[in-house]
N, C-alpha and C. Protein backbone atom coordinates (compact mmCIF):
# COMPACT_ATOMS: atom_id res chain seq x y z
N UNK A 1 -36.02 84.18 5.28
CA UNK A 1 -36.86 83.00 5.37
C UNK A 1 -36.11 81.76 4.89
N UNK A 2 -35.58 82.13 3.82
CA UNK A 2 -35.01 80.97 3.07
C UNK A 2 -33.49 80.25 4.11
N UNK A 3 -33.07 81.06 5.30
CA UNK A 3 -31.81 80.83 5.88
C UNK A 3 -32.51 79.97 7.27
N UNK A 4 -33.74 80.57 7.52
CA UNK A 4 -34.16 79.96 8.64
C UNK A 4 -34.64 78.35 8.05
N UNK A 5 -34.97 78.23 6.77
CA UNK A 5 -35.44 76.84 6.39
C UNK A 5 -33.82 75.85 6.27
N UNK A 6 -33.10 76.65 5.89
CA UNK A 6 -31.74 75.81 6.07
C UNK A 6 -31.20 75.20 7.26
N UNK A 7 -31.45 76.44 8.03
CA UNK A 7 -30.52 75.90 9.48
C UNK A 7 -31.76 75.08 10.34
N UNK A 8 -33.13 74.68 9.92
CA UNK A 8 -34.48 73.58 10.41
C UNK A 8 -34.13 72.38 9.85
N UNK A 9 -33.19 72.29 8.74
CA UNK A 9 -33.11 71.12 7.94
C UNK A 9 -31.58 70.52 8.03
N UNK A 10 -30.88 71.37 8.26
CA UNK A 10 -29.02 70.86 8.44
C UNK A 10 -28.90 70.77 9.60
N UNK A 11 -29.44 71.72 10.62
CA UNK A 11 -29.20 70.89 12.50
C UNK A 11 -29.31 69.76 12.69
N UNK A 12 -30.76 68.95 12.66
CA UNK A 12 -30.74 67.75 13.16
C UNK A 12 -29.45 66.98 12.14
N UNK A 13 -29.02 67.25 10.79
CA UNK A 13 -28.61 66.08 10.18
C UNK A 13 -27.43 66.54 10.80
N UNK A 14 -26.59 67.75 11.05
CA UNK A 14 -25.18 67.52 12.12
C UNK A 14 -25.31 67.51 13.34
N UNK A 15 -26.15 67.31 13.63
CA UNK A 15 -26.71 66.41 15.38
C UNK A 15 -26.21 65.23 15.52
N UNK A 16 -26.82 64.23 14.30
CA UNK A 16 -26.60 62.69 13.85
C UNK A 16 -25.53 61.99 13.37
N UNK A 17 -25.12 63.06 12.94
CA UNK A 17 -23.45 63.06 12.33
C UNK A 17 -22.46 63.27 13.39
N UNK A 18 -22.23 63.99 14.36
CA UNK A 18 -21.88 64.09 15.45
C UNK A 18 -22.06 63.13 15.89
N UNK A 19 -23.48 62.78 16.62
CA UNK A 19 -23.78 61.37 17.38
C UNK A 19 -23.25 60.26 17.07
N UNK A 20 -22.80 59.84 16.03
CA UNK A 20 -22.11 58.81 14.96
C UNK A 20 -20.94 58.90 15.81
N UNK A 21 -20.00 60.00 15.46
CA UNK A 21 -18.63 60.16 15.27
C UNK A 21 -18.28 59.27 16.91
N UNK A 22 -19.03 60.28 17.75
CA UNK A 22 -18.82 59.94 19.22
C UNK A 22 -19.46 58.36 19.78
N UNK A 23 -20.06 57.76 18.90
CA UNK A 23 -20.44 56.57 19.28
C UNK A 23 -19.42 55.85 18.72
N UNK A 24 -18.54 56.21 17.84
CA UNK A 24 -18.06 55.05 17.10
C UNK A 24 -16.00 55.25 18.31
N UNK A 25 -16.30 56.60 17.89
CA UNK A 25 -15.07 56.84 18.84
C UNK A 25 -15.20 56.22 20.04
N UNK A 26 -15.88 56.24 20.82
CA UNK A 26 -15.83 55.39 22.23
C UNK A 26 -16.12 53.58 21.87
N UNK A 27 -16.36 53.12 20.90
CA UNK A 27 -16.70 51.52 20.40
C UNK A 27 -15.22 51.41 20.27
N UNK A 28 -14.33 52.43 19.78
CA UNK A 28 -13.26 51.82 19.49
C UNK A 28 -12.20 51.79 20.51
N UNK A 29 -12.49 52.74 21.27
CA UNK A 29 -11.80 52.90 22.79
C UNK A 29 -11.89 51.57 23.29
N UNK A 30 -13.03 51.16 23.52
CA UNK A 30 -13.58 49.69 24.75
C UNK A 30 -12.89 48.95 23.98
N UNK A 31 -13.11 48.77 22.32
CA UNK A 31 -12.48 47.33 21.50
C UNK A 31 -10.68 47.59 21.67
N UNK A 32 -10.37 48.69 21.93
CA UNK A 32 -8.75 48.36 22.02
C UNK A 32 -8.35 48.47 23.71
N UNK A 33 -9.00 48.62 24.62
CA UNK A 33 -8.53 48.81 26.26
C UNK A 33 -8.91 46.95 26.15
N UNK A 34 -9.88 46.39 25.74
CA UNK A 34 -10.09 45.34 25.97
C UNK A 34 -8.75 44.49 25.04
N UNK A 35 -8.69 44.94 24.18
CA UNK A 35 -7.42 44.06 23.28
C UNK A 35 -6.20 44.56 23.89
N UNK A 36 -5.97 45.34 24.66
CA UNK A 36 -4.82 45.72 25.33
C UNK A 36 -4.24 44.44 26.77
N UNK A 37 -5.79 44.73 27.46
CA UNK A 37 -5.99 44.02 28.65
C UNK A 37 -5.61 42.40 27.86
N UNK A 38 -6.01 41.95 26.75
CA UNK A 38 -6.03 40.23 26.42
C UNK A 38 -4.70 40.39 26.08
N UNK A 39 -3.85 41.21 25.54
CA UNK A 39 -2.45 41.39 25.12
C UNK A 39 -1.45 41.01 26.84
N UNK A 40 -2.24 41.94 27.55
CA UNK A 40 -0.97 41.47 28.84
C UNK A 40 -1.39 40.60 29.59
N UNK A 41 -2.76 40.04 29.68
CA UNK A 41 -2.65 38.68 30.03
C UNK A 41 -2.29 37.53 29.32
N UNK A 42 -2.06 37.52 27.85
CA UNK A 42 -1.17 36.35 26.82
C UNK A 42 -0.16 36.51 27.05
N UNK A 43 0.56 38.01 27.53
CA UNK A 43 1.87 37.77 27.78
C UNK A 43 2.48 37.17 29.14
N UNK A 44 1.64 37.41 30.03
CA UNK A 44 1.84 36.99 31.55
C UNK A 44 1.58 35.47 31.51
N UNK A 45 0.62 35.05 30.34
CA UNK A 45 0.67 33.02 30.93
C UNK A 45 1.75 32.74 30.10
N UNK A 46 2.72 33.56 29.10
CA UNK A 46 3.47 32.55 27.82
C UNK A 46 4.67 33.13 28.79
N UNK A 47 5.23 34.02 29.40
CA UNK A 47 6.10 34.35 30.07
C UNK A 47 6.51 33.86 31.37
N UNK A 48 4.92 34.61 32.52
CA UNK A 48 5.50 34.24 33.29
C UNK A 48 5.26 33.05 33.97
N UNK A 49 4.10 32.28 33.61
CA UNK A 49 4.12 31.35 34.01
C UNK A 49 4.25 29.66 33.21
């Protein structure tokens, strides 16, 4: 009894904890493809044109 009240009460909280990890991991993906993308267009107006 006492194992089934554990694993009713620690699922959802490593559900949320998970959900975190993967939200924050993909926030940081977009914030650096986007700082990548502003990186080679600063370099293409100071270079090449």
């Amino acid at each position: 009894m006492v194992m089934n009240h554990e694993i009713i009460i620690f699922t959802p909280i490593f559900a949320v904890l998970i959900g975190f990890m993967v939200l924050r991991i993909l926030k940081k993906r977009k914030k650096s493809a986007k700082n990548i993308y502003k990186l080679i267009d600063d370099l293409e107006k100071k270079y090449i044109y």
